[in-house]
N, C-alpha and C. Protein backbone atom coordinates (compact mmCIF):
# COMPACT_ATOMS: atom_id res chain seq x y z
N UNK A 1 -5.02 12.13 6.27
CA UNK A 1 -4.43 13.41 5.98
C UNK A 1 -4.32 13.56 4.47
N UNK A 2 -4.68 14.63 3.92
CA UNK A 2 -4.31 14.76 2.80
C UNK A 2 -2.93 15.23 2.32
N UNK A 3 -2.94 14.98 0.83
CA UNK A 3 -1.65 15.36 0.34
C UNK A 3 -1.27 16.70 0.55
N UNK A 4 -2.34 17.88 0.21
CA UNK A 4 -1.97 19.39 0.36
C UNK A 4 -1.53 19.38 1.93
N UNK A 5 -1.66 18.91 2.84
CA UNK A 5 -1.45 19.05 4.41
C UNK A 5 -0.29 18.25 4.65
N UNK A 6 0.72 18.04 3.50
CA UNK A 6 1.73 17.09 4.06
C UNK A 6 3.06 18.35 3.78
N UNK A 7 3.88 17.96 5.00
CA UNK A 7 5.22 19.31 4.96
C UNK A 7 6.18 18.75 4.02
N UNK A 8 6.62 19.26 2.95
CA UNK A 8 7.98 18.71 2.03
C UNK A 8 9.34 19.17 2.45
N UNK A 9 9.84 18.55 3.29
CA UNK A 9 11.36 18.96 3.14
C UNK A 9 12.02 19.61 2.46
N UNK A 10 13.20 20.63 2.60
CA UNK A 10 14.13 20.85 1.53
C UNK A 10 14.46 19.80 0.69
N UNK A 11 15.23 19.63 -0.50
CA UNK A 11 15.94 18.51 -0.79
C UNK A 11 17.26 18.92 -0.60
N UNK A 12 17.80 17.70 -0.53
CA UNK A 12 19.06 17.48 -0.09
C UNK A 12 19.61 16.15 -1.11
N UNK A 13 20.80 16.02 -1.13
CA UNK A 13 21.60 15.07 -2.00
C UNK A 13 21.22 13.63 -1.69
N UNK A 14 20.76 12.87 -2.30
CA UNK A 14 21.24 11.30 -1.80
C UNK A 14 22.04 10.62 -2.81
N UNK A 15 22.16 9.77 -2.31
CA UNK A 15 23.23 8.14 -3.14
C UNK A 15 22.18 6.73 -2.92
N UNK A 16 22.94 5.79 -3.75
CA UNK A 16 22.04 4.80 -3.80
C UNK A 16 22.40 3.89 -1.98
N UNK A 17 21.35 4.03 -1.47
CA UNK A 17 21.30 2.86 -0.47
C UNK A 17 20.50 4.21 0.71
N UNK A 18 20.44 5.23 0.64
CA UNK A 18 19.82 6.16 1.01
C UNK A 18 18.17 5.65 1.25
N UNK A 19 17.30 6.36 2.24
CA UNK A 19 15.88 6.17 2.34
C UNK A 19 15.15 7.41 2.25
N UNK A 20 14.54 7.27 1.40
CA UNK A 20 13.47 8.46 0.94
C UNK A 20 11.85 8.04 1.47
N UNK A 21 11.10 8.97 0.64
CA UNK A 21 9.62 8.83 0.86
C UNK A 21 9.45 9.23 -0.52
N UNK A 22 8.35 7.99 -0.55
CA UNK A 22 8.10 7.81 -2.22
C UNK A 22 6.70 7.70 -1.96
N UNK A 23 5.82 8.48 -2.77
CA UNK A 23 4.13 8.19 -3.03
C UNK A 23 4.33 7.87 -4.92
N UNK A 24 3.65 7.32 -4.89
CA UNK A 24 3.14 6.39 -6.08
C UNK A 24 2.27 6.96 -6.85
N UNK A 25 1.73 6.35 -8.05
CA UNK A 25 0.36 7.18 -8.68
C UNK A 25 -0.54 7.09 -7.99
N UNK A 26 -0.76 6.17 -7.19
CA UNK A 26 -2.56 6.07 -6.34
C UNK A 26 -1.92 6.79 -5.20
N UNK A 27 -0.53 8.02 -4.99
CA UNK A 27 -0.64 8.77 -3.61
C UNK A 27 -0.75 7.42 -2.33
N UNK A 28 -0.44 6.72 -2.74
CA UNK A 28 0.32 5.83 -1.81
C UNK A 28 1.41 6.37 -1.25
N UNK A 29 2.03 6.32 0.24
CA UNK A 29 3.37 6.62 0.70
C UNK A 29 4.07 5.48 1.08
N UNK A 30 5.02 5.51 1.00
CA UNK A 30 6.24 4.23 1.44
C UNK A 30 7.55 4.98 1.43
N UNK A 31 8.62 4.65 2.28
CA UNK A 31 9.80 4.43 2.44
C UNK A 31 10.67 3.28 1.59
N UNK A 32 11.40 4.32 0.79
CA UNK A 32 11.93 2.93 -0.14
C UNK A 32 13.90 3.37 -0.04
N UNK A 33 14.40 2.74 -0.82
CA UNK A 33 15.55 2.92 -0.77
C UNK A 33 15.93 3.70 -2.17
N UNK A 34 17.23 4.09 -2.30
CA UNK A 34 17.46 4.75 -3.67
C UNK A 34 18.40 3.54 -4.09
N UNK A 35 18.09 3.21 -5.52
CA UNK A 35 19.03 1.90 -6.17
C UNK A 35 19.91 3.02 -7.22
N UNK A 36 19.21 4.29 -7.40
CA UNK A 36 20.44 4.39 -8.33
C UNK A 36 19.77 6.08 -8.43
N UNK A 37 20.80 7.17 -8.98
CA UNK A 37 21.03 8.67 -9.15
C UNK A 37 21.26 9.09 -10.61
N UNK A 38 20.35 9.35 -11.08
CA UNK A 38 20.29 10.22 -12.99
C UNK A 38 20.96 11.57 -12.55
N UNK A 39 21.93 11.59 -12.40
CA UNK A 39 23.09 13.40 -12.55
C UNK A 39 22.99 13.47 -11.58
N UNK A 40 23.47 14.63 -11.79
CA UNK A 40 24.35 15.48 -10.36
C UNK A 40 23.38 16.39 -9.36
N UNK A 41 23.37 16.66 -8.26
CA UNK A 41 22.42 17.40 -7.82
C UNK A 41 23.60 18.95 -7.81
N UNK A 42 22.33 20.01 -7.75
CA UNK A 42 22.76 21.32 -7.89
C UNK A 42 21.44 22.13 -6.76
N UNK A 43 21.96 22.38 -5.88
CA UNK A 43 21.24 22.66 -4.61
C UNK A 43 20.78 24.07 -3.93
N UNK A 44 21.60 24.75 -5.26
CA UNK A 44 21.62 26.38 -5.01
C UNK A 44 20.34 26.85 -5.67
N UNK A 45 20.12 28.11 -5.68
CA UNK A 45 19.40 29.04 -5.94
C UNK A 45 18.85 27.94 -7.57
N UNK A 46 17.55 27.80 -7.50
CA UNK A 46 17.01 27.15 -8.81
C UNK A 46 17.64 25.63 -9.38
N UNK A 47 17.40 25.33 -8.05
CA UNK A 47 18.42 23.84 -7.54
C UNK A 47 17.61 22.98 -8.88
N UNK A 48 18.70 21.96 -9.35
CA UNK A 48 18.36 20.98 -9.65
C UNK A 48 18.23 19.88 -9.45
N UNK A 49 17.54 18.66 -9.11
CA UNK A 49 17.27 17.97 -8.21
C UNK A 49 17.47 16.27 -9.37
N UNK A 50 18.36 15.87 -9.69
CA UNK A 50 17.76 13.98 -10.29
C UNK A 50 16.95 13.66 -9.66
N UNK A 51 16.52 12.78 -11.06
CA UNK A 51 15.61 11.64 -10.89
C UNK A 51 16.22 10.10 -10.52
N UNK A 52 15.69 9.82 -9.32
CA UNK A 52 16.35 8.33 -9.22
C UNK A 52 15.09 7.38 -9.21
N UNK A 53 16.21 6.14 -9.33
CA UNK A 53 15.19 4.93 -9.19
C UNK A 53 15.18 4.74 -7.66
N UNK A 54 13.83 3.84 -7.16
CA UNK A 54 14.04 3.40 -5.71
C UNK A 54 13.04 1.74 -5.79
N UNK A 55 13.50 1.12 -4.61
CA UNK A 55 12.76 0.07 -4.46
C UNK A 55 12.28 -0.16 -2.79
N UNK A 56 10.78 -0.53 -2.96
CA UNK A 56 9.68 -0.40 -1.43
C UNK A 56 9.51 -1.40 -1.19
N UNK A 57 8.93 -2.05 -0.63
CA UNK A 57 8.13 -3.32 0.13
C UNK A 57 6.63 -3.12 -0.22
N UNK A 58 6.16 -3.91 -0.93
CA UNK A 58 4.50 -3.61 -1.58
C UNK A 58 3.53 -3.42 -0.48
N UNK A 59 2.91 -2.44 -0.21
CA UNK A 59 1.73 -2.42 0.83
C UNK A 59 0.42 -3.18 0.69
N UNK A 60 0.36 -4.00 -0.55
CA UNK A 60 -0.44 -4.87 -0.77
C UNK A 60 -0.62 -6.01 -0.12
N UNK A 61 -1.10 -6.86 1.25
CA UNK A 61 -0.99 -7.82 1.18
C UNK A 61 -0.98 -9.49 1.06
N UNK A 62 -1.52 -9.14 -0.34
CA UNK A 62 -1.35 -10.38 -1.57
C UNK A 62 -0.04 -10.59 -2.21
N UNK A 63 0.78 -9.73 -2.09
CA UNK A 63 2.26 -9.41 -3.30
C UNK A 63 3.10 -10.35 -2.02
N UNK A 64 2.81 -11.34 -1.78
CA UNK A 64 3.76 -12.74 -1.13
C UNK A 64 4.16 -13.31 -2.09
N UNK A 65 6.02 -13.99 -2.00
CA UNK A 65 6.40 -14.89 -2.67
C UNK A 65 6.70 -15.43 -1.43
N UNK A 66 7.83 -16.82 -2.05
CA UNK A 66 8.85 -17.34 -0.37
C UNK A 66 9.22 -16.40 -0.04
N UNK A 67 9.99 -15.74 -0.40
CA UNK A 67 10.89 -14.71 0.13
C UNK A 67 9.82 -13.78 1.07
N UNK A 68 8.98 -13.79 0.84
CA UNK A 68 8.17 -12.77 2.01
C UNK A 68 7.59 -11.35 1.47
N UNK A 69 7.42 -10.43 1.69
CA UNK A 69 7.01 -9.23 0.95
C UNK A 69 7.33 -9.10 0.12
N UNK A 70 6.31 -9.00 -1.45
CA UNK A 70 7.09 -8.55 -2.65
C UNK A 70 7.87 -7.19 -2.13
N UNK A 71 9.09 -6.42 -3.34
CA UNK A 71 9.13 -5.13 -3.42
C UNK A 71 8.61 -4.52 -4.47
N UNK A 72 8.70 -3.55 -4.58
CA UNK A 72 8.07 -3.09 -5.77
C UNK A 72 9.16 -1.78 -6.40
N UNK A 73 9.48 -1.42 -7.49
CA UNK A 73 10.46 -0.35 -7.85
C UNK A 73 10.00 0.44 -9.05
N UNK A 74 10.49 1.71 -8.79
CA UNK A 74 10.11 3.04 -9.46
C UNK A 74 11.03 3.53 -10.27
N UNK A 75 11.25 4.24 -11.45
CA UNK A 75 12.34 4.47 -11.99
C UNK A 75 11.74 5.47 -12.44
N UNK A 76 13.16 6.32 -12.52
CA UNK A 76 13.00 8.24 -13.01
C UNK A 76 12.30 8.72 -12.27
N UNK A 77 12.45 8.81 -11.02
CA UNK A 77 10.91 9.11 -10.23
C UNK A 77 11.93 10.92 -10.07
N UNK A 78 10.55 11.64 -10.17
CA UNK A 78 11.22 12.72 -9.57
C UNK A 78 10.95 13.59 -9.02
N UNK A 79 11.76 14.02 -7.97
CA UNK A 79 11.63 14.80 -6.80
C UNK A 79 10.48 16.10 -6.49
N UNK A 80 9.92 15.88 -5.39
CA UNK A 80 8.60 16.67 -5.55
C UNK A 80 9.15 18.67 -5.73
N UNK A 81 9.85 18.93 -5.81
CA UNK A 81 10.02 19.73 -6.03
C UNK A 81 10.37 20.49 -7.94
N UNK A 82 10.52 19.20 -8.51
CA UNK A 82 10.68 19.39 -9.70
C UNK A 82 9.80 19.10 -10.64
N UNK A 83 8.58 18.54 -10.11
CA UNK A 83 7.33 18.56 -11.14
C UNK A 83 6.72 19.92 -11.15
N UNK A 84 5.35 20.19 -12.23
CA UNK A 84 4.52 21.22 -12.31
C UNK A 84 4.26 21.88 -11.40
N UNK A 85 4.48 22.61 -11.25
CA UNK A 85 3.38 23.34 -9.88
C UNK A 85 4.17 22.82 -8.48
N UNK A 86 5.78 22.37 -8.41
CA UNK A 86 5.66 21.93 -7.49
C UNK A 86 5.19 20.14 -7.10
N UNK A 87 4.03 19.88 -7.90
CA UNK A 87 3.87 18.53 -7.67
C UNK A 87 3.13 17.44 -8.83
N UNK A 88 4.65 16.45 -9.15
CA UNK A 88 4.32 15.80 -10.06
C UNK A 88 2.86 15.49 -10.45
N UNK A 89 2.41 15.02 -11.42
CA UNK A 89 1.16 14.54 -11.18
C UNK A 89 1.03 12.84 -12.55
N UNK A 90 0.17 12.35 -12.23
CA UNK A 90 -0.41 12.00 -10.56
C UNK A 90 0.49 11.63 -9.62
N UNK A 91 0.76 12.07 -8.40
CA UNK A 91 1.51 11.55 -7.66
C UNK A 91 3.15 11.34 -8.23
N UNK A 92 3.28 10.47 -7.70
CA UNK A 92 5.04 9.96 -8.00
C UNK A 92 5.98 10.81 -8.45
N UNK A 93 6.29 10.57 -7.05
CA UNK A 93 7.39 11.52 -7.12
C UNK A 93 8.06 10.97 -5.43
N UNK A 94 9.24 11.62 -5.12
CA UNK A 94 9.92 11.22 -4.34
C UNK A 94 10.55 12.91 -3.43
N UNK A 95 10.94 12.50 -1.96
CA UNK A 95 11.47 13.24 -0.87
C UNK A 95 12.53 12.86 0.25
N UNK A 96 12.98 13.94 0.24
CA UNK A 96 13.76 13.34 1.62
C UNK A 96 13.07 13.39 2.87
N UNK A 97 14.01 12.16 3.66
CA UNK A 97 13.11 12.11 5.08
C UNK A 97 13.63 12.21 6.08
């Protein structure tokens, strides 16, 4: 499926420990968590949306330590509604799910 054929949610508020959907620069998708919230969200008319950090489980799989799946983490990522056009580019950017 391509990216133009994917539905974006409203956004809505999160906090850190929250699960989003995060695509990456290579438009990779993953489910990651939120570790942390840059300001306040403002949800009304010409909403403003933070940038948070989040951390995924690497879909790579070579990224093994002991511990088992690397993760991998994103910072300032921001919300697909607040890049250009609607959509960051390349990629990365983050949604609710």
């Amino acid at each position: 499926m391509s990216e133009t054929a994917v539905e974006h949610p409203q956004a809505r508020a999160v906090q850190p420990g929250d699960p989003v959907r995060v695509v990456n620069e290579q438009y990779g998708a993953h489910i990651g968590l939120v570790t942390a919230v840059h300001g306040a969200f403002s949800l009304a008319e010409g909403a403003y949306v933070p940038c948070i950090n989040v951390v995924y489980v690497a879909a790579d799989a070579a990224k093994r330590d002991p511990y088992g799946q690397q993760v991998e983490r994103l910072s300032s990522l921001q919300h697909y509604t607040q890049g250009p056009s609607n959509m960051p580019t390349p990629g990365r950017y983050w949604e609710n799910i």
